[in-house]
N, C-alpha and C. Protein backbone atom coordinates (compact mmCIF):
# COMPACT_ATOMS: atom_id res chain seq x y z
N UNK A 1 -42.45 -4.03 -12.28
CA UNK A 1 -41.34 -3.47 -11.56
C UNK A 1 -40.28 -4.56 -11.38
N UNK A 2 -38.64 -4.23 -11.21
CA UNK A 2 -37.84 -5.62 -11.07
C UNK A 2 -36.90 -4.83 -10.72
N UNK A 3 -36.06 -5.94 -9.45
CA UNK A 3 -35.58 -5.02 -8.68
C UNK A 3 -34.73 -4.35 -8.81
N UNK A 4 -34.06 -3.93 -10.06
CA UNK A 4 -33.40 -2.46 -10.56
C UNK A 4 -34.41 -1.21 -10.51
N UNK A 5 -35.89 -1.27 -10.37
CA UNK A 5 -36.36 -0.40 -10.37
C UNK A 5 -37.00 -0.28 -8.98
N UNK A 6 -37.01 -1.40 -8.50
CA UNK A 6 -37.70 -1.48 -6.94
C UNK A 6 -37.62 -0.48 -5.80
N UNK A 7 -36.12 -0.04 -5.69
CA UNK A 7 -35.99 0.99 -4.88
C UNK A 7 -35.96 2.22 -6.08
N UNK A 8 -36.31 3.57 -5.49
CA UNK A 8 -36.45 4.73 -6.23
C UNK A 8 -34.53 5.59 -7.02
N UNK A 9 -34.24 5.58 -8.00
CA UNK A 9 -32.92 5.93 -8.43
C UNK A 9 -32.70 7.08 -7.53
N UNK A 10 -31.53 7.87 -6.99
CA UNK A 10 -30.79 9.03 -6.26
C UNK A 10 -31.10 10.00 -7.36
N UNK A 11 -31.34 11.11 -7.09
CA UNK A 11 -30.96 12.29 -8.10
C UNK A 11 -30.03 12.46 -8.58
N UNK A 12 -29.29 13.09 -9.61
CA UNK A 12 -28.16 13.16 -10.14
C UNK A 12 -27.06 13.72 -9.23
N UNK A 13 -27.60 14.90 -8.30
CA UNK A 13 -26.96 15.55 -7.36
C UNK A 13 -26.45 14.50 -6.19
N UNK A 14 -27.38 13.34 -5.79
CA UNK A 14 -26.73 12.64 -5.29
C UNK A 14 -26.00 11.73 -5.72
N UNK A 15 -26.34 11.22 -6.28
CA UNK A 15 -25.30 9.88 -7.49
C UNK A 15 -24.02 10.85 -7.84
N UNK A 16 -23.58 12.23 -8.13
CA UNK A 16 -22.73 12.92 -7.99
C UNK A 16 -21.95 12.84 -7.22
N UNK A 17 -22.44 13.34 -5.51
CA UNK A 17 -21.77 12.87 -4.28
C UNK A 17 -21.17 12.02 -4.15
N UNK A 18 -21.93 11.07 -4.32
CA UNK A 18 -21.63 9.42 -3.93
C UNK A 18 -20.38 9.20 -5.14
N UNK A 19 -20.65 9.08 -6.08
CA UNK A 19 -19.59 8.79 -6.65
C UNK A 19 -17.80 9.33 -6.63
N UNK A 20 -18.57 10.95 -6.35
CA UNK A 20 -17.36 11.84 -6.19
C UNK A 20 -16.28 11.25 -4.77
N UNK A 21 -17.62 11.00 -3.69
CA UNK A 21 -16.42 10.45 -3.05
C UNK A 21 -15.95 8.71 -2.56
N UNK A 22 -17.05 8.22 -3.63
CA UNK A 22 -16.05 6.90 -3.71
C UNK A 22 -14.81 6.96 -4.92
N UNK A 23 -14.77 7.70 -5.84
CA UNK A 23 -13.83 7.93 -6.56
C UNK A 23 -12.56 8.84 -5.45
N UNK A 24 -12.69 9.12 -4.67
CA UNK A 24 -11.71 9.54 -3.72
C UNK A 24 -11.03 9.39 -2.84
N UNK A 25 -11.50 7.77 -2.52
CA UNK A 25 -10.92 6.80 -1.73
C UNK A 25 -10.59 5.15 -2.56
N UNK A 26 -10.45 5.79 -3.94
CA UNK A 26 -10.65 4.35 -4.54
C UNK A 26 -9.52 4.65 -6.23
N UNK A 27 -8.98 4.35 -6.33
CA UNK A 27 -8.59 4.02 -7.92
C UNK A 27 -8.29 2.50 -8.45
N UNK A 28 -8.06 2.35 -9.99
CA UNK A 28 -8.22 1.56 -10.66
C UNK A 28 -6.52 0.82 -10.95
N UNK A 29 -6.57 -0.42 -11.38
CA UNK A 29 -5.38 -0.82 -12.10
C UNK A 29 -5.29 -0.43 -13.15
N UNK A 30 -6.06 0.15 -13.94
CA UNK A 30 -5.79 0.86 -14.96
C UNK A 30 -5.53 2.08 -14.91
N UNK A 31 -6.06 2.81 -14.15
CA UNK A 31 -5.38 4.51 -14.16
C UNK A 31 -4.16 4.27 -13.44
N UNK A 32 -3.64 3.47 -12.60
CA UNK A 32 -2.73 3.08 -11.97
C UNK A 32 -1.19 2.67 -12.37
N UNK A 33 -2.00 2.28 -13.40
CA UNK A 33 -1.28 1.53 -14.69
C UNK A 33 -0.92 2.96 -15.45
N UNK A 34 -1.53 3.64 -15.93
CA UNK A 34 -1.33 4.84 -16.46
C UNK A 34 -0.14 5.80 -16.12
N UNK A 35 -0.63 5.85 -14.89
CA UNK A 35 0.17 6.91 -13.76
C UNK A 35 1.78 5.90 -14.27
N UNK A 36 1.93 5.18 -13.96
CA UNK A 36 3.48 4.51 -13.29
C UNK A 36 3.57 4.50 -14.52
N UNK A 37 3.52 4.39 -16.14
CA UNK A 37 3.99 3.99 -17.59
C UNK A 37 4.23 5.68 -17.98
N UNK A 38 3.87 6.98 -16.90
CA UNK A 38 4.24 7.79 -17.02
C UNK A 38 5.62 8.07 -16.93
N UNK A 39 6.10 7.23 -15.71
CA UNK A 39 7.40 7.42 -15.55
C UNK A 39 7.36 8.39 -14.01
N UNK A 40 6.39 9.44 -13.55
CA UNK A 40 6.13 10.24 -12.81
C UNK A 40 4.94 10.28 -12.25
N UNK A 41 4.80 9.00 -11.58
CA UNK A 41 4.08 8.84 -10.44
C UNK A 41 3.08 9.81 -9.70
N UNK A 42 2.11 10.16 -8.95
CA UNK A 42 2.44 11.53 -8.03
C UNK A 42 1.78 10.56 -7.15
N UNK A 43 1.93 9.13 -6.46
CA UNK A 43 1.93 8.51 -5.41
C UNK A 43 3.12 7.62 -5.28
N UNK A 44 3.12 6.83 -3.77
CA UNK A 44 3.37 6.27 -3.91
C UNK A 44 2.49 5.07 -3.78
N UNK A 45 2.93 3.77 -4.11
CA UNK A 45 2.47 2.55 -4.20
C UNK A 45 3.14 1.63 -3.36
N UNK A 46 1.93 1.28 -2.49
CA UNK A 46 2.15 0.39 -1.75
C UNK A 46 1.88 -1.56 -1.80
N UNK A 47 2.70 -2.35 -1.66
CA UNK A 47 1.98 -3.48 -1.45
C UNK A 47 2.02 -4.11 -0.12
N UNK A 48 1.03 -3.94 0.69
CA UNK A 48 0.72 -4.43 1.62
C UNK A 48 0.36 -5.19 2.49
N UNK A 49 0.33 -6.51 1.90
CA UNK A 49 -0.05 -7.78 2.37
C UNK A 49 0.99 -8.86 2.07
N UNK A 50 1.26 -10.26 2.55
CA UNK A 50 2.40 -11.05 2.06
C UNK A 50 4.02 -10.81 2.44
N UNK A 51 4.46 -11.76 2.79
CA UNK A 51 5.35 -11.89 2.89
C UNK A 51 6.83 -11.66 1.77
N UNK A 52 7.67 -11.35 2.40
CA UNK A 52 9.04 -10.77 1.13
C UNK A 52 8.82 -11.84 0.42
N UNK A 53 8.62 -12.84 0.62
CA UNK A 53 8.65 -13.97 -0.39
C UNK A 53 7.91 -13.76 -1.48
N UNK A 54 6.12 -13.72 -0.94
CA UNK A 54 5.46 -13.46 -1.97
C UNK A 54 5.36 -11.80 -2.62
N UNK A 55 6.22 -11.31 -2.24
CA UNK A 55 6.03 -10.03 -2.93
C UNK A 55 7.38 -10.13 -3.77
N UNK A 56 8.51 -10.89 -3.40
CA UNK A 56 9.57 -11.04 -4.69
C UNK A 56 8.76 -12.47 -5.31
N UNK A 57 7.87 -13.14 -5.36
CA UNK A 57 7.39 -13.98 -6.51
C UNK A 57 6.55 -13.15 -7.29
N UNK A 58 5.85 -12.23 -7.01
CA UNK A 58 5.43 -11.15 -7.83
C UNK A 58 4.73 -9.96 -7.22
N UNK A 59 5.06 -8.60 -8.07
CA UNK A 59 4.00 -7.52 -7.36
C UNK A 59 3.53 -6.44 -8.40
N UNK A 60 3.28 -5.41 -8.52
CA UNK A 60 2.49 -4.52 -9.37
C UNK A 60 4.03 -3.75 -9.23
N UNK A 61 4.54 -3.44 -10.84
CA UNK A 61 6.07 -2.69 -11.03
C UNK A 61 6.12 -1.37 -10.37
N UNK A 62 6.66 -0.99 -9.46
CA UNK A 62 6.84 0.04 -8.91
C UNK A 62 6.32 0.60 -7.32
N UNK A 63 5.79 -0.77 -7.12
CA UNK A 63 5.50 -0.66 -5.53
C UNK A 63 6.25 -1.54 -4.66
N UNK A 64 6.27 -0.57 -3.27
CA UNK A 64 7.09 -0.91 -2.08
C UNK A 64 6.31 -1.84 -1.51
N UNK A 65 6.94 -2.75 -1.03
CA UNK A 65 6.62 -3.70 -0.08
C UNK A 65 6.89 -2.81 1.69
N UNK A 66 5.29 -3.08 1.97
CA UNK A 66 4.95 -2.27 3.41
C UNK A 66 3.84 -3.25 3.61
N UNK A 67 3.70 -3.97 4.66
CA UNK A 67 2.63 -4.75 5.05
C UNK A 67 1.66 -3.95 6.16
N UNK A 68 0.98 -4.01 5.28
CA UNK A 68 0.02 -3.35 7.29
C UNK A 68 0.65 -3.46 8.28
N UNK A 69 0.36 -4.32 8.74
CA UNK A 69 0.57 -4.41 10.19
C UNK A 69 2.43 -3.69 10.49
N UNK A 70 3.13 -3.07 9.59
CA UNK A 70 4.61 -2.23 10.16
C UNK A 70 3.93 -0.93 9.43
N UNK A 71 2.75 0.10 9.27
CA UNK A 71 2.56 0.94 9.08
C UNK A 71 2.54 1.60 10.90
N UNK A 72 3.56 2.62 10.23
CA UNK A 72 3.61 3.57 11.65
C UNK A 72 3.65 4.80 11.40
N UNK A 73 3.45 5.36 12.48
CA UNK A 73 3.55 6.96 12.53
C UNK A 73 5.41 7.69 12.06
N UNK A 74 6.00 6.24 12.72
CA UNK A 74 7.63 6.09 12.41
C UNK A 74 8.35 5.88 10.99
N UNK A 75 7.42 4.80 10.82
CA UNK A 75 8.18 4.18 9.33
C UNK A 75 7.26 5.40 7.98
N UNK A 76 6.32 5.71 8.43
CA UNK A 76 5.60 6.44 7.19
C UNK A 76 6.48 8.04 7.36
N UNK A 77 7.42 8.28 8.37
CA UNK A 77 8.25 9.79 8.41
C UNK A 77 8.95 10.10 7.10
N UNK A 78 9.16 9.33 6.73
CA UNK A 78 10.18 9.14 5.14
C UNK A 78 9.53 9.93 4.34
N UNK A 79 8.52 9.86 4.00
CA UNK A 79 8.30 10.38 3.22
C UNK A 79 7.53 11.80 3.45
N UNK A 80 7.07 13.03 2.99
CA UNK A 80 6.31 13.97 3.25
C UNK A 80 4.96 13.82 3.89
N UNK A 81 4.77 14.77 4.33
CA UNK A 81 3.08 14.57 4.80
C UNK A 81 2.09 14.30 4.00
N UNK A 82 2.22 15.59 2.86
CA UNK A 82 1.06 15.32 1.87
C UNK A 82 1.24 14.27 0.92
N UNK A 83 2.44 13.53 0.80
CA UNK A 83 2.61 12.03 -0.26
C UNK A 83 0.53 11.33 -0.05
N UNK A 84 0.78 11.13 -1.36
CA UNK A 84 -0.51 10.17 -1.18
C UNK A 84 0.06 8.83 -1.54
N UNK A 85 -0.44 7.62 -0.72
CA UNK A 85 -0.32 6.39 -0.81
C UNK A 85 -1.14 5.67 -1.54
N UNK A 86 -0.65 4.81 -2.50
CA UNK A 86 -2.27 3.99 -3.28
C UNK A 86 -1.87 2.38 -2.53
N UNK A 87 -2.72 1.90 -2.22
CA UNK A 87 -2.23 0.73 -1.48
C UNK A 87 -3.25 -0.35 -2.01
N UNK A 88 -2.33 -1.57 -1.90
CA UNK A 88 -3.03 -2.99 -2.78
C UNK A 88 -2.81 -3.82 -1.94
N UNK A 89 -4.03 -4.92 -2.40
CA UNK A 89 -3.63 -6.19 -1.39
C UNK A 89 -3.81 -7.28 -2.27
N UNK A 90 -4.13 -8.46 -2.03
CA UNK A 90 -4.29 -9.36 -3.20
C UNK A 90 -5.52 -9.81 -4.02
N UNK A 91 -6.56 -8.87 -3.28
CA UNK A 91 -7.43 -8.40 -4.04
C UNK A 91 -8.92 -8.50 -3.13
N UNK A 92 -10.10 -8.58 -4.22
CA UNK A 92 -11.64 -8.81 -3.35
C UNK A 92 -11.64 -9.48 -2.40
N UNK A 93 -11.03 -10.47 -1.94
CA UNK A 93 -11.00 -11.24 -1.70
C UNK A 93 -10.02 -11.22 0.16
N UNK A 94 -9.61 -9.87 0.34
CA UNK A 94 -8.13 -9.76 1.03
C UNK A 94 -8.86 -8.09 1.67
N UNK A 95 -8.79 -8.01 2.82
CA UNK A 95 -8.85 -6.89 3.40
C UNK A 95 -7.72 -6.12 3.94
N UNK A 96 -6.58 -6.73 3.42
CA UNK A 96 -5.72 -6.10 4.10
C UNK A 96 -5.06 -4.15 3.35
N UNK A 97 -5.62 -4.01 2.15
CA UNK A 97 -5.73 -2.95 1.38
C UNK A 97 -6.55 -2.16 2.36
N UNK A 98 -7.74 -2.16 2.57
CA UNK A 98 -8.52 -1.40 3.84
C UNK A 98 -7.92 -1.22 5.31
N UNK A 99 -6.86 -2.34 5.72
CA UNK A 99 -6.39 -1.78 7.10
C UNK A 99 -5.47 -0.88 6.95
N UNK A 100 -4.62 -1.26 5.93
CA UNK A 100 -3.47 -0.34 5.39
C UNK A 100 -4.04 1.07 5.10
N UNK A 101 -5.11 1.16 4.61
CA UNK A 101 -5.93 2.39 4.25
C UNK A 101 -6.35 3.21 5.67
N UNK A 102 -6.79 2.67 6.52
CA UNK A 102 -7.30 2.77 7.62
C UNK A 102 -6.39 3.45 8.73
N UNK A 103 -5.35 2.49 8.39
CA UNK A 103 -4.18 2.96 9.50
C UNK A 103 -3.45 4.21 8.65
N UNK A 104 -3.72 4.49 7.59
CA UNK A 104 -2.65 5.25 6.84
C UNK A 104 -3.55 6.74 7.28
N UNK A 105 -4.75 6.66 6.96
CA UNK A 105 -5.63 7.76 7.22
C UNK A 105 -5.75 8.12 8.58
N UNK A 106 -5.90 7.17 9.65
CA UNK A 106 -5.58 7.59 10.61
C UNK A 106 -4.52 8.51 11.37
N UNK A 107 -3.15 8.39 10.64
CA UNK A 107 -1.83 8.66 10.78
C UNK A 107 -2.33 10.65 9.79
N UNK A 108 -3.49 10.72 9.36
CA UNK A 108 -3.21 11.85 8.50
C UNK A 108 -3.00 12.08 7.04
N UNK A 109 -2.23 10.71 6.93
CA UNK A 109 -2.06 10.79 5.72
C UNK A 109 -3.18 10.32 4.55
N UNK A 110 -2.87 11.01 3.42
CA UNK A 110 -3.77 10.85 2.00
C UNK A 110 -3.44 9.54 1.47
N UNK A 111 -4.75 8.72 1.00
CA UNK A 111 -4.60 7.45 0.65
C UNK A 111 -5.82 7.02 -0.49
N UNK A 112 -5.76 6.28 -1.26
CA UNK A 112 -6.25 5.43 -1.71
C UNK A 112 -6.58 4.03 -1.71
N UNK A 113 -7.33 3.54 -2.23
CA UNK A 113 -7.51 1.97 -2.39
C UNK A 113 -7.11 1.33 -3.74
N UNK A 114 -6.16 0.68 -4.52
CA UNK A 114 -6.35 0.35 -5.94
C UNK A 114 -7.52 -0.85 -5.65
N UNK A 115 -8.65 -0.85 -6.19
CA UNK A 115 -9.16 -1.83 -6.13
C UNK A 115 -9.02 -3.31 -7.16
N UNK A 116 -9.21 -4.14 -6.52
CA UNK A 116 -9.08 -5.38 -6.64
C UNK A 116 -7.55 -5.82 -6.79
N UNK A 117 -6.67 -4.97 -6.14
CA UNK A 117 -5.30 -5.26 -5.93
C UNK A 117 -5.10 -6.46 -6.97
N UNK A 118 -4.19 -7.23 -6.84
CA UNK A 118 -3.39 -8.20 -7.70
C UNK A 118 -4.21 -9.10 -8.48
N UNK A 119 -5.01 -9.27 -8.29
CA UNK A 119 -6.39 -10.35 -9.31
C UNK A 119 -6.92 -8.95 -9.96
N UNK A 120 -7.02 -8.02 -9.99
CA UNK A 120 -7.29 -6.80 -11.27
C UNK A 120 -6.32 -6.63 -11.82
N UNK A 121 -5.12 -6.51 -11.20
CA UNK A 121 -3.85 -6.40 -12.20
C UNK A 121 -3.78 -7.63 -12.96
N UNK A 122 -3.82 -8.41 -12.59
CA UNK A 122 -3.63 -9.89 -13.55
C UNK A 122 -4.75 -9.47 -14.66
N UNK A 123 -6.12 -9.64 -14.03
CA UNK A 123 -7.17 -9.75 -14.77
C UNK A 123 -6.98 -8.77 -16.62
N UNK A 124 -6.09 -7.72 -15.78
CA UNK A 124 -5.81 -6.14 -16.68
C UNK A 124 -4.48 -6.99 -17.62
N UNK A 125 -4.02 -8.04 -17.42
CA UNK A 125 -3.21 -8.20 -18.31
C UNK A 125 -2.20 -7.60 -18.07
N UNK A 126 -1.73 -6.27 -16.91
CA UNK A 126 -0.47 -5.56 -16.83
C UNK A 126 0.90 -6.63 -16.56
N UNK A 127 1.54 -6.54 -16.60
CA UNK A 127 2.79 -7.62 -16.00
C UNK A 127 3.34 -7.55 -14.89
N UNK A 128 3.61 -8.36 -14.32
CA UNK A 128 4.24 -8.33 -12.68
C UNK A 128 5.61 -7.73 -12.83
N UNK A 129 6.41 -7.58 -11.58
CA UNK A 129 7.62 -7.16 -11.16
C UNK A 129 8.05 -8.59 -10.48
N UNK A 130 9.42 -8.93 -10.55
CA UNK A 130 9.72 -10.03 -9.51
C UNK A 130 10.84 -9.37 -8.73
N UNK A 131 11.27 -10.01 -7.68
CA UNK A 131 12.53 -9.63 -7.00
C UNK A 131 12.04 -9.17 -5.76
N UNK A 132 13.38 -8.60 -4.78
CA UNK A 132 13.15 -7.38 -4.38
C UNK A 132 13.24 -6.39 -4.25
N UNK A 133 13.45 -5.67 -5.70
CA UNK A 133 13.37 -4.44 -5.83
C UNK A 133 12.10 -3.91 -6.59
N UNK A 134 11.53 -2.69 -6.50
CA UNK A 134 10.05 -2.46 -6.91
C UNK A 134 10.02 -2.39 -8.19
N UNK A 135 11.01 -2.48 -9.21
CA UNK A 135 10.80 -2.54 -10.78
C UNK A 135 10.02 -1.29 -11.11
N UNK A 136 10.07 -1.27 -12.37
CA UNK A 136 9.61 -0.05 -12.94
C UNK A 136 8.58 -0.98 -14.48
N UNK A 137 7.07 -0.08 -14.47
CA UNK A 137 6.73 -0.81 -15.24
C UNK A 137 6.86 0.29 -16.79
N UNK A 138 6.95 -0.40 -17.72
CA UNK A 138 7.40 -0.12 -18.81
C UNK A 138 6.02 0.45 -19.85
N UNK A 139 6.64 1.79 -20.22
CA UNK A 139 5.81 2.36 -21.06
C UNK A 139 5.24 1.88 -22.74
């Protein structure tokens, strides 16, 4: 026995579940990547951690700079209720993608996690945005 087999595998019905709804609080830099080289989005994208500085030295093309900690019931009015948010931070390493998540869900609103925020995008080879405007990433 070794401990991939040590504990007993989930049934398919559960490994189903489970996956279904970590895939529902979670997407990729690559489908992410997908979505925005569409041109037509159906989120928006958030970057949430860092200062204007470090978000005009670089960010993922097409996301707003919103830091946690100014997520409000106020500043999130802009946009519709049902908008879904995908929100990044600077990666494994950075929890601030989860408070942003946290506070966003709390507020009602639909959210995601891109996981491994900016060290997956690098890792993915996609290209940064500089400035401060959210750039558009190129198909």
């Amino acid at each position: 026995m070794s401990y991939v087999t040590d504990i007993p595998v989930a049934s398919p019905e559960i490994a189903r579940d489970h996956f279904s709804h970590k895939l529902s609080v979670e997407t990729d830099c690559s489908d992410v990547a997908t979505a925005l080289r569409s041109g037509e989005p159906d989120f928006v994208l958030l970057h949430v951690v860092g200062s204007p500085e470090a978000y005009e030295h670089r960010h993922v093309p097409g996301a707003l700079h919103l830091p946690h900690r100014e997520i409000s019931a106020e500043r999130m009015a802009q946009w519709p209720a049902q908008t879904l948010f995908v929100v990044y931070c600077a990666g494994p390493h950075c929890n601030g993608a989860d408070r942003a998540a946290f506070k966003l869900a709390s507020l009602g609103r639909p959210v995601k996690i891109m996981i491994s925020g900016i060290t997956g995008w690098q890792d993915e080879g996609a290209p940064f945005a500089t400035g401060k405007e959210p750039g558009v990433l190129q198909a």
